[in-house]
Each structure stands twice: as C-alpha cells, then as structure tokens.
N, C-alpha and C. Protein backbone atom coordinates (compact mmCIF):
# COMPACT_ATOMS: atom_id res chain seq x y z
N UNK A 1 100.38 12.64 160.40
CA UNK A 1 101.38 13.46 159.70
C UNK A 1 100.67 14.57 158.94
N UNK A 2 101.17 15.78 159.12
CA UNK A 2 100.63 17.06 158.75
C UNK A 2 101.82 17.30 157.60
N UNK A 3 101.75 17.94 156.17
CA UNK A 3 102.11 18.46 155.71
C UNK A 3 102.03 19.82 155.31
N UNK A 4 102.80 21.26 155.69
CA UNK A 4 102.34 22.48 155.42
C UNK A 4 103.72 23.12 154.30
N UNK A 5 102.97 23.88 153.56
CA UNK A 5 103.64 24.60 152.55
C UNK A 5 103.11 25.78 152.26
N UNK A 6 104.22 26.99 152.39
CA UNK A 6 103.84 27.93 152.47
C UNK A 6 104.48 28.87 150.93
N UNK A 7 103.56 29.77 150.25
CA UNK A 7 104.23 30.60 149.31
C UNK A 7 103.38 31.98 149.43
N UNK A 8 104.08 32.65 148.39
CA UNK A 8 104.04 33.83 148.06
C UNK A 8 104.88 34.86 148.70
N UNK A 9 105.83 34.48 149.48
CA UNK A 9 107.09 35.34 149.62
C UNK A 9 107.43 35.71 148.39
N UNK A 10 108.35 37.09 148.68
CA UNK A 10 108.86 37.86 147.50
C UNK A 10 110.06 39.14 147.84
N UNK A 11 110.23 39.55 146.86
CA UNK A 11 111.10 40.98 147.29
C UNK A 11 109.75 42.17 147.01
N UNK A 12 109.61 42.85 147.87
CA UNK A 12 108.60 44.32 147.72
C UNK A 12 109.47 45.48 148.70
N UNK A 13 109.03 46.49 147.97
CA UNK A 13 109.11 47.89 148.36
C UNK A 13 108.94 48.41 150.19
N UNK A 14 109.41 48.64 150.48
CA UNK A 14 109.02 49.50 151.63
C UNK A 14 107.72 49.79 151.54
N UNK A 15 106.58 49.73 152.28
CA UNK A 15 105.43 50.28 152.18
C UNK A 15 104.18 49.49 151.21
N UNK A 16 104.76 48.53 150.79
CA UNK A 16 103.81 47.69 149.95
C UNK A 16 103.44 46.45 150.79
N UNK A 17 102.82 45.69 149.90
CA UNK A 17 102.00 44.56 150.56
C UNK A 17 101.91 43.37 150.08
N UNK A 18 102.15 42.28 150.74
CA UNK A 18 102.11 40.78 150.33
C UNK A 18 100.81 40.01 150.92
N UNK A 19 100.56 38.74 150.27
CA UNK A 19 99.55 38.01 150.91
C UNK A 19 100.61 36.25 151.01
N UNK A 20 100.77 35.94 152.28
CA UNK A 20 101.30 34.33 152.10
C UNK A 20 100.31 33.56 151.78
N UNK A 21 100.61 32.70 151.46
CA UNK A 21 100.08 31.31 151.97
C UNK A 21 100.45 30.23 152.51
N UNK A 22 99.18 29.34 153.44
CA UNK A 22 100.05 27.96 154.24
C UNK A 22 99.17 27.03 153.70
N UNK A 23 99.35 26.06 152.70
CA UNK A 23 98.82 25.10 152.77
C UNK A 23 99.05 23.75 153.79
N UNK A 24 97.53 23.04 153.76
CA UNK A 24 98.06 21.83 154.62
C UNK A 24 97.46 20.86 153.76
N UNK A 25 98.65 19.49 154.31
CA UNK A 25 98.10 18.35 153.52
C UNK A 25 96.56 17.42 153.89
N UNK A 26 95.76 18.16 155.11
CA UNK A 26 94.88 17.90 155.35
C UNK A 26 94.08 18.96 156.81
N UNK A 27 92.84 18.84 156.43
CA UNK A 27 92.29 19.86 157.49
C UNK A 27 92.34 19.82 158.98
N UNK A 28 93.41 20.21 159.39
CA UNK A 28 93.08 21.03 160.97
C UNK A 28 93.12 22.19 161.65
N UNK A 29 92.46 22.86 160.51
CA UNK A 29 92.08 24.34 161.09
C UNK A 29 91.22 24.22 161.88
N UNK A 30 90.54 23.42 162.16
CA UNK A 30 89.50 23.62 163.08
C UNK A 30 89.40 22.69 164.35
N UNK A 31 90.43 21.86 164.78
CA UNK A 31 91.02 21.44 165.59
C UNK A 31 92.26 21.67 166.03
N UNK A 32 92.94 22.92 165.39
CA UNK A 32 94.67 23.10 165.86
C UNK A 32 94.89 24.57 165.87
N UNK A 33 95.39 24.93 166.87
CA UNK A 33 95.49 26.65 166.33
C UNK A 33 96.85 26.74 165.38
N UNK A 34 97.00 27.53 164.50
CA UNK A 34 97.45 27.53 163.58
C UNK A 34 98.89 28.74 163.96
N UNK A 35 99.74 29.14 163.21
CA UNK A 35 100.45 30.24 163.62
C UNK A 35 101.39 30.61 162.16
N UNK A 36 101.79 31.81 162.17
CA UNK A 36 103.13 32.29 161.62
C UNK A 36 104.25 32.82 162.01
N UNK A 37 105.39 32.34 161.92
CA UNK A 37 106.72 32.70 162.41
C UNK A 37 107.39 33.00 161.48
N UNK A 38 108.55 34.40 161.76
CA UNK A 38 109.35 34.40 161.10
C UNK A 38 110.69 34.37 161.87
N UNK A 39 111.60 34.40 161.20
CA UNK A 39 113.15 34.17 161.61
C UNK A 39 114.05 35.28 160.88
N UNK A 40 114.54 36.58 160.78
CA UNK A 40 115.10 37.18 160.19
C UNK A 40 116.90 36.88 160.22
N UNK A 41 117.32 37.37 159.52
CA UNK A 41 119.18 36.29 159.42
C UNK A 41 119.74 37.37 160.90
N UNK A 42 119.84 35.58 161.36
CA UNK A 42 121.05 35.69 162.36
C UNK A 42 120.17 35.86 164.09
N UNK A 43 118.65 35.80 164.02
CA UNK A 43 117.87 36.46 164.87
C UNK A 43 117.13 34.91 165.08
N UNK A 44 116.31 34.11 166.34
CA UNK A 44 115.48 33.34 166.21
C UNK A 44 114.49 33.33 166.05
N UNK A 45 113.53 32.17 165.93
CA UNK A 45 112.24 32.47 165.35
C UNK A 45 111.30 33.04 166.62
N UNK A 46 110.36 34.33 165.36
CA UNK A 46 109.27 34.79 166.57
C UNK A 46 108.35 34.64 165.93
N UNK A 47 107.08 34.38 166.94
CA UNK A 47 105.40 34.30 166.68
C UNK A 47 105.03 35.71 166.16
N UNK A 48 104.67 35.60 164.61
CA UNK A 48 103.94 36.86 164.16
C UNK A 48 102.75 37.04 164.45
N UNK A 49 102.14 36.21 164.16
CA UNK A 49 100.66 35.89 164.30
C UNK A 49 99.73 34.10 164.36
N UNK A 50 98.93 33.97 165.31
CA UNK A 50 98.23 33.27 165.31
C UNK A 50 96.64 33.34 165.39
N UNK A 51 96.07 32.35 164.93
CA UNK A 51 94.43 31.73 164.93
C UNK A 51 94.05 30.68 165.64
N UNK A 52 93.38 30.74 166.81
CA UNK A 52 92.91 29.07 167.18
C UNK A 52 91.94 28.61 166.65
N UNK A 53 91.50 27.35 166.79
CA UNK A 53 90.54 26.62 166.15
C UNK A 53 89.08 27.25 165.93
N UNK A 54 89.17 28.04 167.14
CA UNK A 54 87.66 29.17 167.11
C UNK A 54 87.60 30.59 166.79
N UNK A 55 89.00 30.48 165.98
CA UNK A 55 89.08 31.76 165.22
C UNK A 55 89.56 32.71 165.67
N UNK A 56 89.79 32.67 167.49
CA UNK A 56 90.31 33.91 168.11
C UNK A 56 91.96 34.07 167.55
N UNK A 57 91.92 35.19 167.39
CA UNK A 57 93.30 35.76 166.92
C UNK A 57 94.48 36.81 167.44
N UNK A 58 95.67 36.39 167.46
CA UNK A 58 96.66 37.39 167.99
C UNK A 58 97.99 37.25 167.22
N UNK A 59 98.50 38.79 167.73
CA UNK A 59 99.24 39.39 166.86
C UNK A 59 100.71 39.81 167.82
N UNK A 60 101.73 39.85 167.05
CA UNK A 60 103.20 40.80 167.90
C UNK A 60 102.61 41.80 167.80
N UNK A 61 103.06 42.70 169.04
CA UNK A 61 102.98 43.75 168.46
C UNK A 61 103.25 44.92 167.43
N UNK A 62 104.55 44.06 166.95
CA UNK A 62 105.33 44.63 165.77
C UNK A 62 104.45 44.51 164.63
N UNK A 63 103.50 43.93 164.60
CA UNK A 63 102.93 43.66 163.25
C UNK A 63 101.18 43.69 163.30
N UNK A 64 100.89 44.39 164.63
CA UNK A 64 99.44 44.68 165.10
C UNK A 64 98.91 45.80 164.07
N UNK A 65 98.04 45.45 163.36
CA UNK A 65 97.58 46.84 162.62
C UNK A 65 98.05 46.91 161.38
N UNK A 66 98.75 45.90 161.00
CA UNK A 66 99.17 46.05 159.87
C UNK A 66 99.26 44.43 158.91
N UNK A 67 99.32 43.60 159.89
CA UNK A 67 99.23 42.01 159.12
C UNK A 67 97.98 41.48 159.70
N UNK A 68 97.12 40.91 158.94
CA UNK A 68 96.25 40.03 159.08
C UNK A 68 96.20 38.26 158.65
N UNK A 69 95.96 37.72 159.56
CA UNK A 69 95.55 36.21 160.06
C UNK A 69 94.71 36.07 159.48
N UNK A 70 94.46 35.00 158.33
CA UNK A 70 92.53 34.22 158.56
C UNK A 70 92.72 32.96 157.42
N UNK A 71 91.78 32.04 157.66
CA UNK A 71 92.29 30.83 157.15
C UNK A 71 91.00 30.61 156.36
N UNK A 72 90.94 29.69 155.08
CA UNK A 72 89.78 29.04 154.28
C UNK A 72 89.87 27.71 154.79
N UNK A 73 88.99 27.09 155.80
CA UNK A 73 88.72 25.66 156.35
C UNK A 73 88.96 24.68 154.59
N UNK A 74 87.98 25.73 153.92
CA UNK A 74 87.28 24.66 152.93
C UNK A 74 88.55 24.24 152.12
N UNK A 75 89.52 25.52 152.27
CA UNK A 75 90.64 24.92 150.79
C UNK A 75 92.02 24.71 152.23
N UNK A 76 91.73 24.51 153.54
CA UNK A 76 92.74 23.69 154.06
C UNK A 76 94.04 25.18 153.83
N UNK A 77 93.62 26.22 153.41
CA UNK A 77 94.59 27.18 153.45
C UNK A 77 94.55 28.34 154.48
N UNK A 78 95.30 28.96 155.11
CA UNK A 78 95.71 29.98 155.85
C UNK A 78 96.30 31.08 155.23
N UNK A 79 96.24 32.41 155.54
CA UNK A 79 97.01 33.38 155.10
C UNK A 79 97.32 34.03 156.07
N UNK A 80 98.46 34.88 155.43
CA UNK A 80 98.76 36.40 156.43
C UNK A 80 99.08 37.24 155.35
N UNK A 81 97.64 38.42 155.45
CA UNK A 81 98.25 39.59 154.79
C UNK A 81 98.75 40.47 155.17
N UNK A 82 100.22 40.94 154.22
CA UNK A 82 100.74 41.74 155.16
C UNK A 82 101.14 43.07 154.70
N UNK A 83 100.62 44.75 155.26
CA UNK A 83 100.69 45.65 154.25
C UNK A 83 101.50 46.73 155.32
N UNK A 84 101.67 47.69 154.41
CA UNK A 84 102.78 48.79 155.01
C UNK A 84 103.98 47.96 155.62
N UNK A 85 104.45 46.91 154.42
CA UNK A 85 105.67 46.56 154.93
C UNK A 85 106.79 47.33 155.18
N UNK A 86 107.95 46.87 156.07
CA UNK A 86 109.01 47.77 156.59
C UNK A 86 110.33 46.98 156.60
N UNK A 87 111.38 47.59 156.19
CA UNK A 87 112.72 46.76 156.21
C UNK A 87 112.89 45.48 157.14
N UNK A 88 112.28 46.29 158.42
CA UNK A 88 112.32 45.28 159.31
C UNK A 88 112.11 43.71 159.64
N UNK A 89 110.37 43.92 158.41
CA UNK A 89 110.11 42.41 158.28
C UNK A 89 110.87 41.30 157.53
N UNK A 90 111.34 41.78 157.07
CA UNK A 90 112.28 41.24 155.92
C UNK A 90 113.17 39.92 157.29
N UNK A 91 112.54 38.53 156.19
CA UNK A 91 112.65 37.46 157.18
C UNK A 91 111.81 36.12 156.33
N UNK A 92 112.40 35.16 157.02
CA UNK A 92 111.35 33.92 156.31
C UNK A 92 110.62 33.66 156.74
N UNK A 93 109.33 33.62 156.49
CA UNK A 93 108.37 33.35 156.95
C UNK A 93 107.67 31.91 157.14
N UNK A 94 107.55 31.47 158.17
CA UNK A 94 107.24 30.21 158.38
C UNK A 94 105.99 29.80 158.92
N UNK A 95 105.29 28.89 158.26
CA UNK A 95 103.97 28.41 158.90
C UNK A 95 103.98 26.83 160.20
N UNK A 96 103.11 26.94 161.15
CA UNK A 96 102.97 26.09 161.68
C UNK A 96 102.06 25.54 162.61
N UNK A 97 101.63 24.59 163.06
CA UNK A 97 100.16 23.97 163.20
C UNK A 97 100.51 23.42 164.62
N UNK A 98 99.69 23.78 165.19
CA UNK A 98 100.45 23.03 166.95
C UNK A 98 99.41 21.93 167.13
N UNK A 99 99.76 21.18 166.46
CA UNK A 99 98.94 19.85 166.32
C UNK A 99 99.80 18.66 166.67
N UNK A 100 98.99 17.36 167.75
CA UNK A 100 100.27 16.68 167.68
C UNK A 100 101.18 16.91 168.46
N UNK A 101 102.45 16.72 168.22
CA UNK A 101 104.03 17.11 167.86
C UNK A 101 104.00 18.00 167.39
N UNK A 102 103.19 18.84 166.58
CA UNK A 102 103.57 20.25 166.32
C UNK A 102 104.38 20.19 165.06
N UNK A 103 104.05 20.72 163.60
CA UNK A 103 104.52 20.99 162.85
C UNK A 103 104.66 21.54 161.91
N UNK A 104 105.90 22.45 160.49
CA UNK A 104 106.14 23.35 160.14
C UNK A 104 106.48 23.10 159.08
N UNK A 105 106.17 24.29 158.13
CA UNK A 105 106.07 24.53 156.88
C UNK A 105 107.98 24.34 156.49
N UNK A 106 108.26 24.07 155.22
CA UNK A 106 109.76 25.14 155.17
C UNK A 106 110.39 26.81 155.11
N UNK A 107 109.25 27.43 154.91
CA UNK A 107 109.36 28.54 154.65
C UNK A 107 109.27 29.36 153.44
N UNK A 108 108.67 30.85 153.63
CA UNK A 108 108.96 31.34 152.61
C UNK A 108 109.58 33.02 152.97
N UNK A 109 110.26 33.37 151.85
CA UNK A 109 111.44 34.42 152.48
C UNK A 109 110.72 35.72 151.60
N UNK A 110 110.67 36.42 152.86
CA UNK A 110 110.28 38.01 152.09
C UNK A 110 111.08 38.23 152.69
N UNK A 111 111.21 39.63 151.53
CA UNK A 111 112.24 40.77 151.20
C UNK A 111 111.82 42.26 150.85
N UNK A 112 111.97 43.13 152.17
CA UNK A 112 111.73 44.53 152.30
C UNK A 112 112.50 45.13 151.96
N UNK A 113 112.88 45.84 150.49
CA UNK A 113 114.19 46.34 150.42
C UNK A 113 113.86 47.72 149.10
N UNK A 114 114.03 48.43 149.01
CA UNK A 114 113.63 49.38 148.11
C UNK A 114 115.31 49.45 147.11
C-alpha cells in the first residue's frame, strides 16, 4: 500500500508560477515511474507529466517548456514546477505512482484566473 499526497495548489495569476508537491508514504521513486494528472471541470483526466524510475522524462505537449518533473528519492517527494501559467491549466492536479495496482494522490486544485 502506497500512500500519495499532493499540495501546493492555489489560485495565481495568468503568467505566474506554482511548485506542487507529491508526497509518498514510502519510497518508490526508484522502482515506479511516477506521473501527474490533471482533470479540469467537466473534462477527463490527462497525463501532464511523467518520470520513470531512471529519471527519463515526458511531457503533454500542452505543458512542454513550461512545467517541470523531478523528484527528491531522499525525502520520498516529487514535484512539478509549473511557470507561465495559463487559464487553461486551471484543473486538479493529481499525483500517481504506477506501482502495483497503481495508485493516486487526492488531489490538489489550481486556479488560473486573474
């Protein structure tokens, strides 16, 4: 059993920048590729970005060039920073570990809204 929890969602500006976080209740960053999804209202969930266990990384293209992936093994945490935000992203953001059965954070909800 994996536990993940994700924060630092918020409301920001058009054009500004957030950093999430995913905690897990124990380390498998380095046996699980890791990922972020969001779900915007009324839309299903899409793959923003992922990391596999060896670090290789990919991106939507909606968010190439502008959000970054990368995880601390040591503190069991993951991030995505994410800058020149746009109305668009505006969505909950969800973490999840394809470990297993595969499993997911509850979310955290940013808000692009000036």
């Amino acid at each position: 059993q994996v536990h993940l929890v994700e924060s630092g969602g918020g409301l920001v500006q058009p054009g500004g920048s957030l950093r999430l976080s995913c905690t897990a209740s124990r380390n498998i960053f380095t046996i699980s590729t890791m990922g972020w999804y969001r779900q915007a209202p009324g839309k299903g969930r899409d793959l923003v970005a992922s990391i596999t266990s060896l670090g290789r990384t990919n991106y939507a293209d909606s968010v190439r060039g502008r959000f970054t992936i990368s995880r601390d093994n040591a503190e069991n945490t993951m991030y995505l920073q994410m800058t020149s935000l746009k109305p668009e992203d505006t969505a909950v953001y969800y973490c999840n570990a394809a470990y297993g059965v595969g499993y997911w954070g509850k979310g955290t909800l940013v808000t692009v809204s000036s």
